[in-house]
N, C-alpha and C. Protein backbone atom coordinates (compact mmCIF):
# COMPACT_ATOMS: atom_id res chain seq x y z
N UNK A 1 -160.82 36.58 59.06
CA UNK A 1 -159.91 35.87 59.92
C UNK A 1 -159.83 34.44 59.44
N UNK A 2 -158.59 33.60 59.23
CA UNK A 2 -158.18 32.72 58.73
C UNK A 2 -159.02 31.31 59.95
N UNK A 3 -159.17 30.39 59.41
CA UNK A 3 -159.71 29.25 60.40
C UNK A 3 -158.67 28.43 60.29
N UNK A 4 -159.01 27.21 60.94
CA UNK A 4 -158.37 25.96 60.67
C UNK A 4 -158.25 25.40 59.05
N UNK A 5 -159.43 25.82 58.60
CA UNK A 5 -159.89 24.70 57.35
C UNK A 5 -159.44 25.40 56.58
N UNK A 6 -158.60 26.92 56.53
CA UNK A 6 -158.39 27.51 55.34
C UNK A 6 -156.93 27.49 55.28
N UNK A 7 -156.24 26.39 56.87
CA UNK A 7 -155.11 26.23 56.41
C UNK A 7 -154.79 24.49 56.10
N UNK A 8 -156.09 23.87 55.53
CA UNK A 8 -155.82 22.80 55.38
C UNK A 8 -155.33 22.66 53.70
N UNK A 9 -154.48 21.90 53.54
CA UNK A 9 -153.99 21.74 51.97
C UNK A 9 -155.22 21.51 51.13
N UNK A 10 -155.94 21.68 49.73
CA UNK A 10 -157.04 21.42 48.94
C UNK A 10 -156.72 19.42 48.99
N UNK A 11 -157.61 18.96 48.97
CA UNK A 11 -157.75 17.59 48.75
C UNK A 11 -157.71 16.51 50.41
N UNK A 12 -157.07 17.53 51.25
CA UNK A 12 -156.56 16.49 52.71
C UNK A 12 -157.68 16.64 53.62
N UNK A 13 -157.74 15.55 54.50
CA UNK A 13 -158.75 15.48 55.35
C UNK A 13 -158.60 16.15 56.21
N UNK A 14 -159.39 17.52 56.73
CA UNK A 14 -159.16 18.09 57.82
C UNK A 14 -159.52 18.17 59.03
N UNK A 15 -159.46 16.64 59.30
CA UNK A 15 -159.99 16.30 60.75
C UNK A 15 -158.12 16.04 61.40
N UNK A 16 -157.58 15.69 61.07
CA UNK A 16 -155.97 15.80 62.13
C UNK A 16 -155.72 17.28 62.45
N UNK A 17 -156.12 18.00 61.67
CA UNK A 17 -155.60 19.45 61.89
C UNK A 17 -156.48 19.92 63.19
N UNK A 18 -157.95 19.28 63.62
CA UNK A 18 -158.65 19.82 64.66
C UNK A 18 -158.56 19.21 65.71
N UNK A 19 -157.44 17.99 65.48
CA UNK A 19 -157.69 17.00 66.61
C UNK A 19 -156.53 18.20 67.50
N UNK A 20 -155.08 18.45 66.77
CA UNK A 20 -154.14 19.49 67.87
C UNK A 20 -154.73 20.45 68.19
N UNK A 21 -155.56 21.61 67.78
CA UNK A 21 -156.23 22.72 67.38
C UNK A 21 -156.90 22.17 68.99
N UNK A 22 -157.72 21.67 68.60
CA UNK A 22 -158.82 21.58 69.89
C UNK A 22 -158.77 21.14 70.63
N UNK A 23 -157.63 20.14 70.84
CA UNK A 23 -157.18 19.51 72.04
C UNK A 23 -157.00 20.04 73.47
N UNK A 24 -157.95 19.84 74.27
CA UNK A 24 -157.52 20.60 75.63
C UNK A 24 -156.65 20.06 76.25
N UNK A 25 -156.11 18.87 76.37
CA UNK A 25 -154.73 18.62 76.82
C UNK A 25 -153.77 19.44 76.44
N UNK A 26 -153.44 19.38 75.20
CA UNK A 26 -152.28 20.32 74.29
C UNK A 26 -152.32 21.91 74.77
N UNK A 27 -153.58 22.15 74.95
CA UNK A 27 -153.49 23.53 75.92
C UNK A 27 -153.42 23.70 76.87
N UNK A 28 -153.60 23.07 78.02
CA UNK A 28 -153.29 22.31 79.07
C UNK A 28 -151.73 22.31 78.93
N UNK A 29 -151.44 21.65 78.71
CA UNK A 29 -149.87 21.64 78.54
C UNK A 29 -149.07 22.74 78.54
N UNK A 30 -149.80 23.80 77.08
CA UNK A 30 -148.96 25.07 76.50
C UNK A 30 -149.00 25.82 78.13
N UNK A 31 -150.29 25.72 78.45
CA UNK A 31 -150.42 26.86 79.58
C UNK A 31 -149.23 26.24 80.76
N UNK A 32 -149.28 25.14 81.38
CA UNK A 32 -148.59 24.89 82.32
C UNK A 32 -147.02 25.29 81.99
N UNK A 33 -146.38 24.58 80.43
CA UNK A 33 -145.38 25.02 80.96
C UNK A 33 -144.91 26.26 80.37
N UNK A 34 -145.81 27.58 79.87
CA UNK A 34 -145.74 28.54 79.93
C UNK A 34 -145.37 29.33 81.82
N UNK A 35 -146.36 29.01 82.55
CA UNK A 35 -146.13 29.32 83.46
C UNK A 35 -144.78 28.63 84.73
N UNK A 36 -144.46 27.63 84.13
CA UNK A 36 -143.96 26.80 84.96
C UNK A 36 -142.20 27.91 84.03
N UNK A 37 -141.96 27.90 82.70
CA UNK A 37 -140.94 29.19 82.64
C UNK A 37 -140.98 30.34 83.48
N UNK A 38 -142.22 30.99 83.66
CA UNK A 38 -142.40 32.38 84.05
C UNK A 38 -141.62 31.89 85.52
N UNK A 39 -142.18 31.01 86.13
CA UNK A 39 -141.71 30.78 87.63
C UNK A 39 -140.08 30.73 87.68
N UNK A 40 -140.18 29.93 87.31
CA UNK A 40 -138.41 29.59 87.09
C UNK A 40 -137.45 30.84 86.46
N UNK A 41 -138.22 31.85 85.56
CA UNK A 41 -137.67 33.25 85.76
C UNK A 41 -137.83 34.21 86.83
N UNK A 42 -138.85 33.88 87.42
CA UNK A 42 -138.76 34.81 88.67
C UNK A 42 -137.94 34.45 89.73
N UNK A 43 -137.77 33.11 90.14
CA UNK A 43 -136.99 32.38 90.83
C UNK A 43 -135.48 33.01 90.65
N UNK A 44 -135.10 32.85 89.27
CA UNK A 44 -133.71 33.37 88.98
C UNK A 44 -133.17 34.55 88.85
N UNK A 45 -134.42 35.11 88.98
CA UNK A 45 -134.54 36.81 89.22
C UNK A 45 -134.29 37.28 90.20
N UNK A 46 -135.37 36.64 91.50
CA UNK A 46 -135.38 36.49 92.55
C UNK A 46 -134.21 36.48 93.33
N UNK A 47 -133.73 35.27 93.69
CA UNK A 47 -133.02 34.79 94.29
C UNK A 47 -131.14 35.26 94.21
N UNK A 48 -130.62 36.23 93.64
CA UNK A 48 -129.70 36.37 93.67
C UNK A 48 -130.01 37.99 94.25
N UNK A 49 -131.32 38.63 94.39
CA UNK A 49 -131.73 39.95 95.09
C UNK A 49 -131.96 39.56 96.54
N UNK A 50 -132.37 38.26 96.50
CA UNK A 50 -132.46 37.93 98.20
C UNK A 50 -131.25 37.42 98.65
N UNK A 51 -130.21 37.04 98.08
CA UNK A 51 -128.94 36.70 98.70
C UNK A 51 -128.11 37.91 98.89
N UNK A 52 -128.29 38.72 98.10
CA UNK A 52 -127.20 40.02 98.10
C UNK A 52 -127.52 40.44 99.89
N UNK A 53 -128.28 40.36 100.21
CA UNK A 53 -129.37 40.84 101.58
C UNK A 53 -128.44 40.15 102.62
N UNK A 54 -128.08 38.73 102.83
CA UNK A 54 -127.18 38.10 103.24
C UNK A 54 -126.24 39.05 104.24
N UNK A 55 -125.96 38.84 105.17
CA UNK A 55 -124.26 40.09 106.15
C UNK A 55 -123.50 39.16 105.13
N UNK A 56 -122.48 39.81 104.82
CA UNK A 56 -120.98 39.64 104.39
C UNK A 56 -119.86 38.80 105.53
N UNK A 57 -119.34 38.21 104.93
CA UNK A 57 -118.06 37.47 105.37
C UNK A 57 -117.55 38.18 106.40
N UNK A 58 -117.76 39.20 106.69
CA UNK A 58 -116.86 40.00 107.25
C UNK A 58 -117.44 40.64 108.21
N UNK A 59 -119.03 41.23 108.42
CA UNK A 59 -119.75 41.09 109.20
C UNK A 59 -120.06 39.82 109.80
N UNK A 60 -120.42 38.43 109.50
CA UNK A 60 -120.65 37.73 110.16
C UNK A 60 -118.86 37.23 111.74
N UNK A 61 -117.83 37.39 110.72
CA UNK A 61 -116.76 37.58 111.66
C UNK A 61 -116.55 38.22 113.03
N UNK A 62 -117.80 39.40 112.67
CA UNK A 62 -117.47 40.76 113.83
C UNK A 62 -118.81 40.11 114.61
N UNK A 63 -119.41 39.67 114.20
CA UNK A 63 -120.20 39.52 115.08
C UNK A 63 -120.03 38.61 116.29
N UNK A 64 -119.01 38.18 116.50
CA UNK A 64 -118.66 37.28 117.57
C UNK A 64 -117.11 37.57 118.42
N UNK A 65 -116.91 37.53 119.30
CA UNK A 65 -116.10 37.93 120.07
C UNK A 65 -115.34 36.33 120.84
N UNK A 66 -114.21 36.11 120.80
CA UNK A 66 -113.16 35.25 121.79
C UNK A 66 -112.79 35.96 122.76
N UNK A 67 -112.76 35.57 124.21
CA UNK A 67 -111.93 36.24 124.84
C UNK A 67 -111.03 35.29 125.84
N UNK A 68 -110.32 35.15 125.89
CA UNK A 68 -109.22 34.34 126.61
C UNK A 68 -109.42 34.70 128.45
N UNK A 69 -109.87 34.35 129.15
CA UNK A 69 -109.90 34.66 130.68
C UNK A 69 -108.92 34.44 131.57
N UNK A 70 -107.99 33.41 131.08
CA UNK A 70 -107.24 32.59 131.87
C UNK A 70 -106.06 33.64 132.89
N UNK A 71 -105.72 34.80 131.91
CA UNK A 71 -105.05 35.74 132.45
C UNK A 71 -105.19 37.17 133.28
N UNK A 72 -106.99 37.00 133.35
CA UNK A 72 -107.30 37.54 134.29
C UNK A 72 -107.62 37.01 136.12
N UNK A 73 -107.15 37.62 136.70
CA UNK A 73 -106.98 37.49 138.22
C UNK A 73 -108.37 37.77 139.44
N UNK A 74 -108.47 37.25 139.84
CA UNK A 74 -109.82 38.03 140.93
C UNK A 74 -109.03 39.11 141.28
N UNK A 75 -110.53 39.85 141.16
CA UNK A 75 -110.67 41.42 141.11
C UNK A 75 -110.45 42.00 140.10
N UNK A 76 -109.71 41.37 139.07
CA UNK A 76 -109.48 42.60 137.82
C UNK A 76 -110.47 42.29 136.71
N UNK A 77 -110.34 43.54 135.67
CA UNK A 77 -111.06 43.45 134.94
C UNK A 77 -111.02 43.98 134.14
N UNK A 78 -111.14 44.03 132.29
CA UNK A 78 -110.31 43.79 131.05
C UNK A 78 -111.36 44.84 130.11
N UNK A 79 -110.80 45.73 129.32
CA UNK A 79 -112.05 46.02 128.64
C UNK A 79 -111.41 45.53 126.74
N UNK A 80 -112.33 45.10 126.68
CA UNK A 80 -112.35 44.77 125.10
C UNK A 80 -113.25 44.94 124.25
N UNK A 81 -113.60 44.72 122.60
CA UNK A 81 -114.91 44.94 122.15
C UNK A 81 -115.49 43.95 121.50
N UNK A 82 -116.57 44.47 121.22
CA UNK A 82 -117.60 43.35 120.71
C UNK A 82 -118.71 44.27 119.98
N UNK A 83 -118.68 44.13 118.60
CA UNK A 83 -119.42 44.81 117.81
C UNK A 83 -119.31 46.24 117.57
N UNK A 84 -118.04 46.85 118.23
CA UNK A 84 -117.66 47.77 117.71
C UNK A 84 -117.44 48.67 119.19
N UNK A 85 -118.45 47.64 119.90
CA UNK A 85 -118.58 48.07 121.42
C UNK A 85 -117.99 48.13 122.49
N UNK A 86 -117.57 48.59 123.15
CA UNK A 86 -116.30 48.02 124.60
C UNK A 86 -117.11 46.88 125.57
N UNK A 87 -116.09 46.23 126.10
CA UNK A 87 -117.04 44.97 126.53
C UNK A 87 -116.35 44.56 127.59
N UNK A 88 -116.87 44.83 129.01
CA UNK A 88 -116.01 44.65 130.33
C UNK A 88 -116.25 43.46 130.48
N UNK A 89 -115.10 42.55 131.31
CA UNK A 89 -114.91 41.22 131.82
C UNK A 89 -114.10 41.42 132.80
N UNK A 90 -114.87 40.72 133.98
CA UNK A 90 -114.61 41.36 135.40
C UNK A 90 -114.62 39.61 135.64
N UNK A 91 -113.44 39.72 136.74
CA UNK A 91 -113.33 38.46 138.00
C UNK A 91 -113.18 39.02 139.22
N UNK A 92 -114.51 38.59 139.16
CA UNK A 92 -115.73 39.23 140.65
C UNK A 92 -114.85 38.62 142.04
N UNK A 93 -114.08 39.31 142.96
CA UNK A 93 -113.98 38.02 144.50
C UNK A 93 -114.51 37.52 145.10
N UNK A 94 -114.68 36.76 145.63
CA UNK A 94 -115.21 36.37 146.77
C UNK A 94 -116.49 37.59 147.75
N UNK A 95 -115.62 38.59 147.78
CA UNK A 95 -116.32 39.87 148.94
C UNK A 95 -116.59 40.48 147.67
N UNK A 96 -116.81 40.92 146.14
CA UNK A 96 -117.23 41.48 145.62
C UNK A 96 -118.42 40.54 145.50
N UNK A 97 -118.59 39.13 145.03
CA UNK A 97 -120.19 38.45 144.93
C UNK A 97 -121.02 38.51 146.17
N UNK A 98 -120.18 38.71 147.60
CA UNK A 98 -120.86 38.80 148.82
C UNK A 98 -121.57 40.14 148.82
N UNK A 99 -120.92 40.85 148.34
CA UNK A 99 -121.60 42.66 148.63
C UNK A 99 -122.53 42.93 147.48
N UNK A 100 -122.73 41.84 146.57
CA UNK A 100 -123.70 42.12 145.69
C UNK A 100 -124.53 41.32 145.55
N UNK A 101 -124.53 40.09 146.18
CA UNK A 101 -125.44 39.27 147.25
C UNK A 101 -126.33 39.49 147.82
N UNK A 102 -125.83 40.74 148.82
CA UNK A 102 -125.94 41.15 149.76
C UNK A 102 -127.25 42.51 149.44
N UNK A 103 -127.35 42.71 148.59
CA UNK A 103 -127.91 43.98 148.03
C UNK A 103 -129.54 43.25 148.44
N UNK A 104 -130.38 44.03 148.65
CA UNK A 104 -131.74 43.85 148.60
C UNK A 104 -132.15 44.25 146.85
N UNK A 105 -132.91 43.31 145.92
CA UNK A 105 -133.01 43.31 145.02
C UNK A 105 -134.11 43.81 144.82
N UNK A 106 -135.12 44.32 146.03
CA UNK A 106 -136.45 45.12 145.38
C UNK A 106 -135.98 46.57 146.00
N UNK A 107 -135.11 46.99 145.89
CA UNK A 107 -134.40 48.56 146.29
C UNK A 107 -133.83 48.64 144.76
N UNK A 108 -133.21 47.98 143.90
CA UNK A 108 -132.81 48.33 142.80
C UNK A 108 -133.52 48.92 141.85
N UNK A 109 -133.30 50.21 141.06
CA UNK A 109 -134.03 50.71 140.21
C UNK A 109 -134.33 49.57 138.96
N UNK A 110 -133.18 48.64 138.24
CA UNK A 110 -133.35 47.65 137.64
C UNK A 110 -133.36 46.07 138.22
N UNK A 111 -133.99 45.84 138.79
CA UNK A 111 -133.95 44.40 140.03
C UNK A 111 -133.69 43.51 138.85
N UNK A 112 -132.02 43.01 139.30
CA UNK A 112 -131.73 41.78 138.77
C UNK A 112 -130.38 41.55 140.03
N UNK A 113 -130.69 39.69 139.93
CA UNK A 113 -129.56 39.45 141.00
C UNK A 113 -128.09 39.06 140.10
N UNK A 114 -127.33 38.57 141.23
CA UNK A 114 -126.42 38.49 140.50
C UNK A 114 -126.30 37.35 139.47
N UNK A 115 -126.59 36.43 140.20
CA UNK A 115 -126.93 34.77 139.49
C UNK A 115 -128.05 35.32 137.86
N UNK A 116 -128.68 36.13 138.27
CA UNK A 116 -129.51 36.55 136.67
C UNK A 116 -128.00 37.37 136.03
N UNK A 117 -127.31 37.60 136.18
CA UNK A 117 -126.24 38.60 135.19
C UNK A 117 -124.74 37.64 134.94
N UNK A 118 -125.03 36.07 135.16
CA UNK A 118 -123.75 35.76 135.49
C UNK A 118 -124.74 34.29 135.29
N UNK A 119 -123.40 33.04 134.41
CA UNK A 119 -123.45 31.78 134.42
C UNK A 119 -123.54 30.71 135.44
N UNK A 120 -124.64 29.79 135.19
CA UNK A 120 -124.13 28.87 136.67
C UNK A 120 -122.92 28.30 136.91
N UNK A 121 -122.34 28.25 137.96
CA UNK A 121 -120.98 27.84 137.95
C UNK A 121 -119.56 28.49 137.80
N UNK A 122 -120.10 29.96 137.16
CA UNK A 122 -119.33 30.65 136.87
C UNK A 122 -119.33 32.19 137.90
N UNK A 123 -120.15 32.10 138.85
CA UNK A 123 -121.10 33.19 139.10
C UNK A 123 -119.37 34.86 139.23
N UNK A 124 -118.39 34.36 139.38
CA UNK A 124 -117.22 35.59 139.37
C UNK A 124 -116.96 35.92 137.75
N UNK A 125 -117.61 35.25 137.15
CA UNK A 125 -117.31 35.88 135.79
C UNK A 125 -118.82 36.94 135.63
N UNK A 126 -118.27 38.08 135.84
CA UNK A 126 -119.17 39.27 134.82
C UNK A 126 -118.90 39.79 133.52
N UNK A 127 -119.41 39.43 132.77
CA UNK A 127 -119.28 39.98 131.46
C UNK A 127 -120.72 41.05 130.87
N UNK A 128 -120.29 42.17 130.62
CA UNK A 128 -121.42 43.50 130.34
C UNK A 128 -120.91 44.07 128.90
N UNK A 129 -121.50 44.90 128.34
CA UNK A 129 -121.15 46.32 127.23
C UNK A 129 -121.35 47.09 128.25
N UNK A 130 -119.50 47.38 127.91
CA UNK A 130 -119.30 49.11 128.28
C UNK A 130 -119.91 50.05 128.23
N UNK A 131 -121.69 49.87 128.15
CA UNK A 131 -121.92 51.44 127.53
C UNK A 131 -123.12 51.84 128.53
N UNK A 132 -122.99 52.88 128.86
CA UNK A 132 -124.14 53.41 130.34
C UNK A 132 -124.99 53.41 129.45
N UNK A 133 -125.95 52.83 129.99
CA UNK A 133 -127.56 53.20 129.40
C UNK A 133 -128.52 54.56 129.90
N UNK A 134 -127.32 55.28 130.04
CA UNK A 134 -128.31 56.63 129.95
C UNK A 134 -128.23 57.15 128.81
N UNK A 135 -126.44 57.65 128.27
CA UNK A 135 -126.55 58.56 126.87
C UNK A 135 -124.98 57.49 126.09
N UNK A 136 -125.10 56.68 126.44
CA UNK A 136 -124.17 56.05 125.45
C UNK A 136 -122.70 56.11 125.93
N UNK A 137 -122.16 56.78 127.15
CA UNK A 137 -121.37 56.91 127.63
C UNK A 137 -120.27 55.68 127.92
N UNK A 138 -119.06 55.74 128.33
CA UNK A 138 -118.11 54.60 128.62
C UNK A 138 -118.40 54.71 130.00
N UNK A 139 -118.23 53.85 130.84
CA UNK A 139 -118.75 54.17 132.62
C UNK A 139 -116.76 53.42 132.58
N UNK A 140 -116.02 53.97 133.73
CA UNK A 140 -114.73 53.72 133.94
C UNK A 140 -114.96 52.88 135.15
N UNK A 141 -113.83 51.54 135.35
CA UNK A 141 -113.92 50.76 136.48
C UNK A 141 -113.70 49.83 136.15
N UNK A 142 -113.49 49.67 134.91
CA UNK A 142 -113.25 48.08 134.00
C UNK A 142 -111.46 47.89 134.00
N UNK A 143 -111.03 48.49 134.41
CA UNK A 143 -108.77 48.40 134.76
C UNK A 143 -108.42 48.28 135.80
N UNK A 144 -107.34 48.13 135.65
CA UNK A 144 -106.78 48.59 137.44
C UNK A 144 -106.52 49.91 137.34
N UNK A 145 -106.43 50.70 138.33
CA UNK A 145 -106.39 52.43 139.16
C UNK A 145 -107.37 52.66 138.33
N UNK A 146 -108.44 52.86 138.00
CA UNK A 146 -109.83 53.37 137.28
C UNK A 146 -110.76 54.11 138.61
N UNK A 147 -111.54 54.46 138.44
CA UNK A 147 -112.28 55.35 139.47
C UNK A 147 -113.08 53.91 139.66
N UNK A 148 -113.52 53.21 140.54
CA UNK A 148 -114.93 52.47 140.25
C UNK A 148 -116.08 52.83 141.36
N UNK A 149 -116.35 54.30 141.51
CA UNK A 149 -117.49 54.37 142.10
C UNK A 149 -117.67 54.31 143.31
N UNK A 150 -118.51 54.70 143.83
CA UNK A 150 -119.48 54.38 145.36
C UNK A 150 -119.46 53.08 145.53
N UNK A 151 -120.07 52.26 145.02
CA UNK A 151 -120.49 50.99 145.18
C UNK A 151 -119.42 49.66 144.32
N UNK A 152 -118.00 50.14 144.15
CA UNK A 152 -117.03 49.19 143.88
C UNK A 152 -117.03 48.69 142.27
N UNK A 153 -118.38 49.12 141.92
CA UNK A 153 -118.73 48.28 140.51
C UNK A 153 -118.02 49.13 139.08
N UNK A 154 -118.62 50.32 138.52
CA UNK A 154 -118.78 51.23 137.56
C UNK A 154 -118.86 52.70 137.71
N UNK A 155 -118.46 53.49 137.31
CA UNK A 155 -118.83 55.01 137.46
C UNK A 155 -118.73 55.86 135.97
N UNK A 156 -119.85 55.99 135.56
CA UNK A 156 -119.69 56.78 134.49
C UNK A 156 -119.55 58.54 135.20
N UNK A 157 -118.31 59.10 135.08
CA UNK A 157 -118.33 60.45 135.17
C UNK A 157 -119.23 61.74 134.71
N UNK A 158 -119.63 60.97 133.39
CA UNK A 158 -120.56 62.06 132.89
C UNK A 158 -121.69 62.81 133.29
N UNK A 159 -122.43 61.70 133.74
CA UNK A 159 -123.55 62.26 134.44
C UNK A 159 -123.96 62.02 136.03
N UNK A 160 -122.37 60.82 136.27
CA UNK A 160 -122.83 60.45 137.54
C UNK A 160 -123.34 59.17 137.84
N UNK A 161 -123.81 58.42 137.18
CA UNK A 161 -124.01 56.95 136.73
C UNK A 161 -123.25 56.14 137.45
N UNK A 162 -123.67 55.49 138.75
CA UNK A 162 -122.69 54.68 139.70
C UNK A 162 -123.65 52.94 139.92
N UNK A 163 -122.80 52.31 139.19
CA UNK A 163 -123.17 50.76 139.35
C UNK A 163 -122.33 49.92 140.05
N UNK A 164 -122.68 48.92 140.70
CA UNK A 164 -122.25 47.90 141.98
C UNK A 164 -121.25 46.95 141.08
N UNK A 165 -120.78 45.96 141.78
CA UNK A 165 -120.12 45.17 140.93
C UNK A 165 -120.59 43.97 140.43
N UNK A 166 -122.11 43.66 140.28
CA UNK A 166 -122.36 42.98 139.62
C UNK A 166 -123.15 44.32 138.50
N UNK A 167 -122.95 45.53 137.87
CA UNK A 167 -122.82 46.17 137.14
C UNK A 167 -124.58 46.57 136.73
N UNK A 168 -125.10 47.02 137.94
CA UNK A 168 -126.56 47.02 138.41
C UNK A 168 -126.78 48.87 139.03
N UNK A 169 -127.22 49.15 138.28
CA UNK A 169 -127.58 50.80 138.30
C UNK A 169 -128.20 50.93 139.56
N UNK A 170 -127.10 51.88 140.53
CA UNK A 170 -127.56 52.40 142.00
C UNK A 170 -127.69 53.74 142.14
N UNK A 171 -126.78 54.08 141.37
CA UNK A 171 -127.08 55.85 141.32
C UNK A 171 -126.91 56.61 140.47
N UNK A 172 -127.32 57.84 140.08
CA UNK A 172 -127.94 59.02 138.97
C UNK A 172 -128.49 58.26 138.07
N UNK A 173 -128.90 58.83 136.93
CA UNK A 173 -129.84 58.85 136.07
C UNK A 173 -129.71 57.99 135.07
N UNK A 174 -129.01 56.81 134.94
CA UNK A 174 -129.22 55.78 134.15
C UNK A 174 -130.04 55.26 134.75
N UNK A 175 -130.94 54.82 133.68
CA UNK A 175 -132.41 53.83 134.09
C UNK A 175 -132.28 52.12 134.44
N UNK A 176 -130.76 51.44 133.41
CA UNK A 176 -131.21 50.24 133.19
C UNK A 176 -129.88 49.78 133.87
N UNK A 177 -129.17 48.68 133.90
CA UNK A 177 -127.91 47.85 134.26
C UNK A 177 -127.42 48.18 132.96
N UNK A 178 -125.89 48.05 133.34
CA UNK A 178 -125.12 47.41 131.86
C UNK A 178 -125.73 46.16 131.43
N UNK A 179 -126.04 46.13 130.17
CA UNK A 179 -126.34 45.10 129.12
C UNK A 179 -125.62 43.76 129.36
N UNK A 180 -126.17 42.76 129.63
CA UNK A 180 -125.40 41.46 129.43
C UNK A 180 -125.61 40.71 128.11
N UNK A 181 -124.48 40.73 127.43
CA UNK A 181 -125.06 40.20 126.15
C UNK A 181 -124.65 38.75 126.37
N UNK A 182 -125.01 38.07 125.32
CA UNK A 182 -125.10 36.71 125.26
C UNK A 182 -123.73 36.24 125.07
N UNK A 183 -123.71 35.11 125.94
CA UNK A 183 -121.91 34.62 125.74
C UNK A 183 -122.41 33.03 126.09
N UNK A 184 -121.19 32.13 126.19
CA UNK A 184 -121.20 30.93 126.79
C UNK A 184 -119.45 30.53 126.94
N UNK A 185 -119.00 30.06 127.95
CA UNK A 185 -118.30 29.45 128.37
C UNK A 185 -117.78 28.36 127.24
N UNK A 186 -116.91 28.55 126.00
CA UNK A 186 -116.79 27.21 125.27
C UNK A 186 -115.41 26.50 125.97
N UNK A 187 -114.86 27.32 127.15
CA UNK A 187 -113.54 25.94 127.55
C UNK A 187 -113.86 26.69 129.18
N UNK A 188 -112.86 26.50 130.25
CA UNK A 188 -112.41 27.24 131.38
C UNK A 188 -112.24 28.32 131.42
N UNK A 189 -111.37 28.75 130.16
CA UNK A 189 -110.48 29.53 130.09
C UNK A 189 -111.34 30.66 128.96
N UNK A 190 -111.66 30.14 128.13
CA UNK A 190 -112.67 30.76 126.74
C UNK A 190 -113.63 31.04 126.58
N UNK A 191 -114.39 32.39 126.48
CA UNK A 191 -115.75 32.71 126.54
C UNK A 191 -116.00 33.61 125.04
N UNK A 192 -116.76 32.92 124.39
CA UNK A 192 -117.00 33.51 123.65
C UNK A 192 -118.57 34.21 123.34
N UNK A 193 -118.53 35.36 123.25
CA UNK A 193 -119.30 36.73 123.21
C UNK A 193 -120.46 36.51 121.97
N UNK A 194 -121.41 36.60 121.51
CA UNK A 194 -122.03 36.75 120.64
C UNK A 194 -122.79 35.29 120.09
């Protein structure tokens, strides 16, 4: 195996050749920015596998819902979607927030009042997903001439599924309320969903 000294020229001093050779700085060095490449390839490796991961332009779009209120009336109520989902918006009256007021909230299979399913200030705006939480069903009551039930609110036909009008499971075999998903009030008139 070849050394240092057998690659020194005949006649030259071969002490410069051991000063790079043995230098632990100089290896020091090689090593760091050996590794300091490797990083910066994984990085660039990396990072365009973790962006692909990203929702798309087009998912992030769906994920949010506008809905214009201004043209709904007390008592009626609009079905639209949101995430692919139907999404009731109800203007609750006066005697519909009284009769669900009015409810004893430790008789409910899911105890929530109305003020928990509804904005401060807003308390006639109900906004839910259309979808019974028993088997995925549409519950009807969200139009005008719609069936809405025993209790004024919801009636899913399928199994019988009858909710109040703050949209609170009173009878058959759904376990939970319609879902209130997340919204906020961005004008009077404008609520946007998601």
């Amino acid at each position: 195996m070849a050394t240092v000294d057998d690659m020194v020229p005949p006649g030259e001093d071969p002490a410069p050749y051991h000063e790079h050779v043995d230098d632990p700085r100089r290896r020091d060095f090689i090593n760091i920015a050996a590794v300091s490449f490797a990083g910066v390839g994984a990085v660039a490796i990396v990072l365009p596998l973790i962006n692909q991961m990203n929702p798309s332009a087009d998912v992030l779009a769906a994920s949010t819902t506008e809905v214009d209120v201004s043209k709904i009336a007390s008592g009626q109520a609009i079905k639209t979607s949101f995430r692919k989902q139907p999404l009731f918006v109800r203007n609750l009256t006066p005697k519909e927030i009284a009769e669900a007021n009015a409810v004893d909230v430790g008789s409910l299979r899911d105890p929530q009042t109305l003020a928990e399913r509804t904005k401060p200030g807003k308390e006639n705006w109900l906004i839910t997903l259309g979808v019974c939480t028993h088997l995925g069903c549409v519950p009807l009551g969200a139009g005008e001439g719609e069936n809405k039930g025993p209790f004024g609110g919801y009636f899913c036909p399928c199994h019988g599924s009858a909710y109040d009008t703050a949209a609170r499971i009173r009878q058959g075999p759904a376990p939970k309320n319609l879902v209130v998903p997340d919204y906020n009030f961005t004008s009077d008139t404008t609520v946007l969903v998601g």
